[in-house]
C-alpha atoms as a PDB file:
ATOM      1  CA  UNK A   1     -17.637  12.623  12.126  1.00  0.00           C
ATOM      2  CA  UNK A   2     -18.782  12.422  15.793  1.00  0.00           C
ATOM      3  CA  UNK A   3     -21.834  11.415  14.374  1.00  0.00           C
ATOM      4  CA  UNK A   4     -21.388   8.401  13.210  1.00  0.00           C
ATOM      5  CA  UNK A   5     -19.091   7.819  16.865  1.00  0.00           C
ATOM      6  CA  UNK A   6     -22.216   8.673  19.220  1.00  0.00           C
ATOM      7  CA  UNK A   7     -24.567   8.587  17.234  1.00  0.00           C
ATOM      8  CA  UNK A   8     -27.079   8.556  20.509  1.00  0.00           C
ATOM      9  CA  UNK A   9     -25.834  12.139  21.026  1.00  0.00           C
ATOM     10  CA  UNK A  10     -26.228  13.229  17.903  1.00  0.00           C
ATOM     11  CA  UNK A  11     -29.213  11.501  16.249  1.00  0.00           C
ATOM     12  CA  UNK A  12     -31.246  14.585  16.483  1.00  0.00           C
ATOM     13  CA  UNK A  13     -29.310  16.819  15.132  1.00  0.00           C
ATOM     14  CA  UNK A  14     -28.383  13.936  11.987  1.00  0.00           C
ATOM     15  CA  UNK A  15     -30.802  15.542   9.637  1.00  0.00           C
ATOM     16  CA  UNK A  16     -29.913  19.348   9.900  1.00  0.00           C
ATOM     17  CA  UNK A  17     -26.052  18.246   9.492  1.00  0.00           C
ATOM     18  CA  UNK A  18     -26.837  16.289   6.435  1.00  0.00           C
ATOM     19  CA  UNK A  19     -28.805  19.091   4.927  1.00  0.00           C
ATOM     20  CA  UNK A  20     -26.125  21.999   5.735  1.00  0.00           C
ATOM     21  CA  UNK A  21     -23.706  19.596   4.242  1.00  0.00           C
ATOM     22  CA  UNK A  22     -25.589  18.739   1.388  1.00  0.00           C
ATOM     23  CA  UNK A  23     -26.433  22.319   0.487  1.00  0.00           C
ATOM     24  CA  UNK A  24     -22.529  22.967   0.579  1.00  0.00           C
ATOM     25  CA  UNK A  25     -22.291  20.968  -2.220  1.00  0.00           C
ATOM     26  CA  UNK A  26     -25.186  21.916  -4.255  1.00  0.00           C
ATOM     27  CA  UNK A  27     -24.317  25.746  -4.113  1.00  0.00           C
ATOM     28  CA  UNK A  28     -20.732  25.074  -4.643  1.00  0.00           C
ATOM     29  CA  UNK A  29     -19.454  26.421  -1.503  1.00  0.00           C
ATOM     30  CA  UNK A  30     -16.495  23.767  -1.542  1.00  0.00           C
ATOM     31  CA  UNK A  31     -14.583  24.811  -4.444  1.00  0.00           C
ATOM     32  CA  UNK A  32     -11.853  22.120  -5.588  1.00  0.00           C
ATOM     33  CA  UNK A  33      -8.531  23.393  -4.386  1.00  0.00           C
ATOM     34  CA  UNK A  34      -5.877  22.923  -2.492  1.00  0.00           C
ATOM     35  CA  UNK A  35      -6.792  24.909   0.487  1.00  0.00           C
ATOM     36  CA  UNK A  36      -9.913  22.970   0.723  1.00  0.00           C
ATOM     37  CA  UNK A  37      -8.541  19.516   0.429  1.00  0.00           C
ATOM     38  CA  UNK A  38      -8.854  17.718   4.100  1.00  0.00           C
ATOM     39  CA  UNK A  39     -12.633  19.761   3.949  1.00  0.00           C
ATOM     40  CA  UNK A  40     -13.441  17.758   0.783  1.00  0.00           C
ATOM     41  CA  UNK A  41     -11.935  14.727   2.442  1.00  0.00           C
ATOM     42  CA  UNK A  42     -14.293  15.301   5.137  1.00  0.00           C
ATOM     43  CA  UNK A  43     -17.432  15.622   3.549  1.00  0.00           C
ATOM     44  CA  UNK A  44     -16.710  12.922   1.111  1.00  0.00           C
ATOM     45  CA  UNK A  45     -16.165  10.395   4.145  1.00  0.00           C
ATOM     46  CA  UNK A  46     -19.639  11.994   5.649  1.00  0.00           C
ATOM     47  CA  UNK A  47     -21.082  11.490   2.683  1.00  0.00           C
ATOM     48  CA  UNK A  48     -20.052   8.056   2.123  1.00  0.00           C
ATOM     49  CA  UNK A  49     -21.407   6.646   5.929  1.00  0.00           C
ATOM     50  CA  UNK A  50     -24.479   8.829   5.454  1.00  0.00           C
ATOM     51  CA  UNK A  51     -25.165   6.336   2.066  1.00  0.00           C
ATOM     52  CA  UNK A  52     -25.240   3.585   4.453  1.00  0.00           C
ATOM     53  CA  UNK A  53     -28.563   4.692   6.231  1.00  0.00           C
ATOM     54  CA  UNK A  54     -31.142   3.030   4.614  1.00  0.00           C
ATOM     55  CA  UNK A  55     -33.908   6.339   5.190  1.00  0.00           C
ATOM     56  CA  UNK A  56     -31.483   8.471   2.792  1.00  0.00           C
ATOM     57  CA  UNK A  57     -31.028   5.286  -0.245  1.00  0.00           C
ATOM     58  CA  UNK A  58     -33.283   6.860  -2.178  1.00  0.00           C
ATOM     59  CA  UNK A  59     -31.794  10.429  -1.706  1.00  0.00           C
ATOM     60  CA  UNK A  60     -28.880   9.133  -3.060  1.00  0.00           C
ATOM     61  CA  UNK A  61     -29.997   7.215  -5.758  1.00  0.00           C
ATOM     62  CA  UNK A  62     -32.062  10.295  -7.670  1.00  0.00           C
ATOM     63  CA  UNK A  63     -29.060  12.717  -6.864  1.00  0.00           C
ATOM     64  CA  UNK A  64     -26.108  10.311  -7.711  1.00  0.00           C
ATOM     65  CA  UNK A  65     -25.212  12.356 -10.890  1.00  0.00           C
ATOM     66  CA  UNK A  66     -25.415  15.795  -8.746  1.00  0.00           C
ATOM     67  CA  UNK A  67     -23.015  14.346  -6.450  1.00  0.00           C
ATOM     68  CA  UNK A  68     -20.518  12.924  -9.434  1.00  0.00           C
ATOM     69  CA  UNK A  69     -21.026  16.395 -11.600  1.00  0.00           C
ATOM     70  CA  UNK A  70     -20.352  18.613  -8.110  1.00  0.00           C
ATOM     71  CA  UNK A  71     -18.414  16.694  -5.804  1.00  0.00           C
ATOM     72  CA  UNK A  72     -16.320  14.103  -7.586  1.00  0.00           C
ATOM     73  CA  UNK A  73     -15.352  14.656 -10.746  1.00  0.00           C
ATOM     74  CA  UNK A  74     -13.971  18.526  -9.912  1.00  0.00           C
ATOM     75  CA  UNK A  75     -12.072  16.924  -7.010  1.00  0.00           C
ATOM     76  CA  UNK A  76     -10.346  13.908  -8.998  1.00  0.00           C
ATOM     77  CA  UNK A  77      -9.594  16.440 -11.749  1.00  0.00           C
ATOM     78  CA  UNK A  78      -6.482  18.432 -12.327  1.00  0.00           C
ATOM     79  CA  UNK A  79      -6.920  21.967 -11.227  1.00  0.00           C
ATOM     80  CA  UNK A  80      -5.902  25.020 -13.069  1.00  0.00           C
ATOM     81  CA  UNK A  81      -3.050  25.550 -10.206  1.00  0.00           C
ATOM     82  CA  UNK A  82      -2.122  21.829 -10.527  1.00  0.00           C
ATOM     83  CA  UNK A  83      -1.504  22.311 -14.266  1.00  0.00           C
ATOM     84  CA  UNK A  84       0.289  25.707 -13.755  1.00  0.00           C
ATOM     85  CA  UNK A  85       2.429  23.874 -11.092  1.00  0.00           C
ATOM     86  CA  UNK A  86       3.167  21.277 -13.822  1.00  0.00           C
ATOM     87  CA  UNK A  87       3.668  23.280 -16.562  1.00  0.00           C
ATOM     88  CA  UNK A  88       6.243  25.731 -14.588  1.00  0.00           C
ATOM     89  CA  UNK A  89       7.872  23.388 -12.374  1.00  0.00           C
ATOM     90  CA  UNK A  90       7.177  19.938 -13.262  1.00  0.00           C
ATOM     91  CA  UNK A  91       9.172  17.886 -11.087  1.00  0.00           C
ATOM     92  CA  UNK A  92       8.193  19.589  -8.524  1.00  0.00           C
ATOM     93  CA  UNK A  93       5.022  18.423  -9.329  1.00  0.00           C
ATOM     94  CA  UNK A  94       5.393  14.624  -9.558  1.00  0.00           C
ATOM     95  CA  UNK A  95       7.168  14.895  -5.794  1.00  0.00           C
ATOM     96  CA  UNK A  96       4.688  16.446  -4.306  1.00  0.00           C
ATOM     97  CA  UNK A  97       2.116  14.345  -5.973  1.00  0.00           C
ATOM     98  CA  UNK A  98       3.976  11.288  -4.783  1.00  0.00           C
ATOM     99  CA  UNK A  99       4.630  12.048  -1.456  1.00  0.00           C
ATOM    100  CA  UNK A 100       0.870  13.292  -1.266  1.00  0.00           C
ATOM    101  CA  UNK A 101      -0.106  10.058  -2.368  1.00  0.00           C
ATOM    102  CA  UNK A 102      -0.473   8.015   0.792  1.00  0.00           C
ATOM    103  CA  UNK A 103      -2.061  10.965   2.839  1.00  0.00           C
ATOM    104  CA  UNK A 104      -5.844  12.065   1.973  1.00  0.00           C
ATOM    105  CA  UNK A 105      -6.203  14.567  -0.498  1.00  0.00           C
ATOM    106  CA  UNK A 106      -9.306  15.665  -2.546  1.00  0.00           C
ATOM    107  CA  UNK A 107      -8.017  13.134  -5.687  1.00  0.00           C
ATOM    108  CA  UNK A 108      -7.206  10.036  -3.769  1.00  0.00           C
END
């Protein structure tokens, strides 16, 4: 996220980031669990300000359903330990969904 901060420091290196994170994604290196929850944050947030550069709109338009299908819908979806953690100890559960609510998680 320095990037985006000093971006004069980092404007040559902009492209090789974006890539490396990019390729994450595609070869499903960020699996959606819990463990990897403030690293999804992360490189949804990147994701989202690198959008905003007009050089990569039309990267993003022609790979919009890659990101959806890889990135988004497996992070706003229930996990298999989410519905185990349900199933066996549902109230559980809804409190730590609540209180996880405010903070950033991979489904907010």
């Amino acid at each position: 996220m320095y990037q985006f901060k000093f971006n004069e420091f980092f404007s040559s290196y902009s492209q090789t980031f974006f890539e490396r994170i990019w390729g994450m994604v595609c070869n499903k290196q960020v699996p959606a669990v819990k463990q990897n929850e403030k690293l999804i944050q992360a490189v949804i947030r990147y994701l989202s300000e690198m959008s905003t550069y007009t050089e990569l709109g039309d990267f993003f338009k022609t790979n919009m359903m890659s990101l959806f299908s890889l990135l988004i819908v497996p992070n706003i979806s229930l996990t298999h330990d989410d519905m185990e953690e349900y199933e066996y100890e549902p109230e559980s559960f809804v409190r730590n969904d609540l209180e996880e609510s405010d903070t950033e998680t991979r489904r907010r």
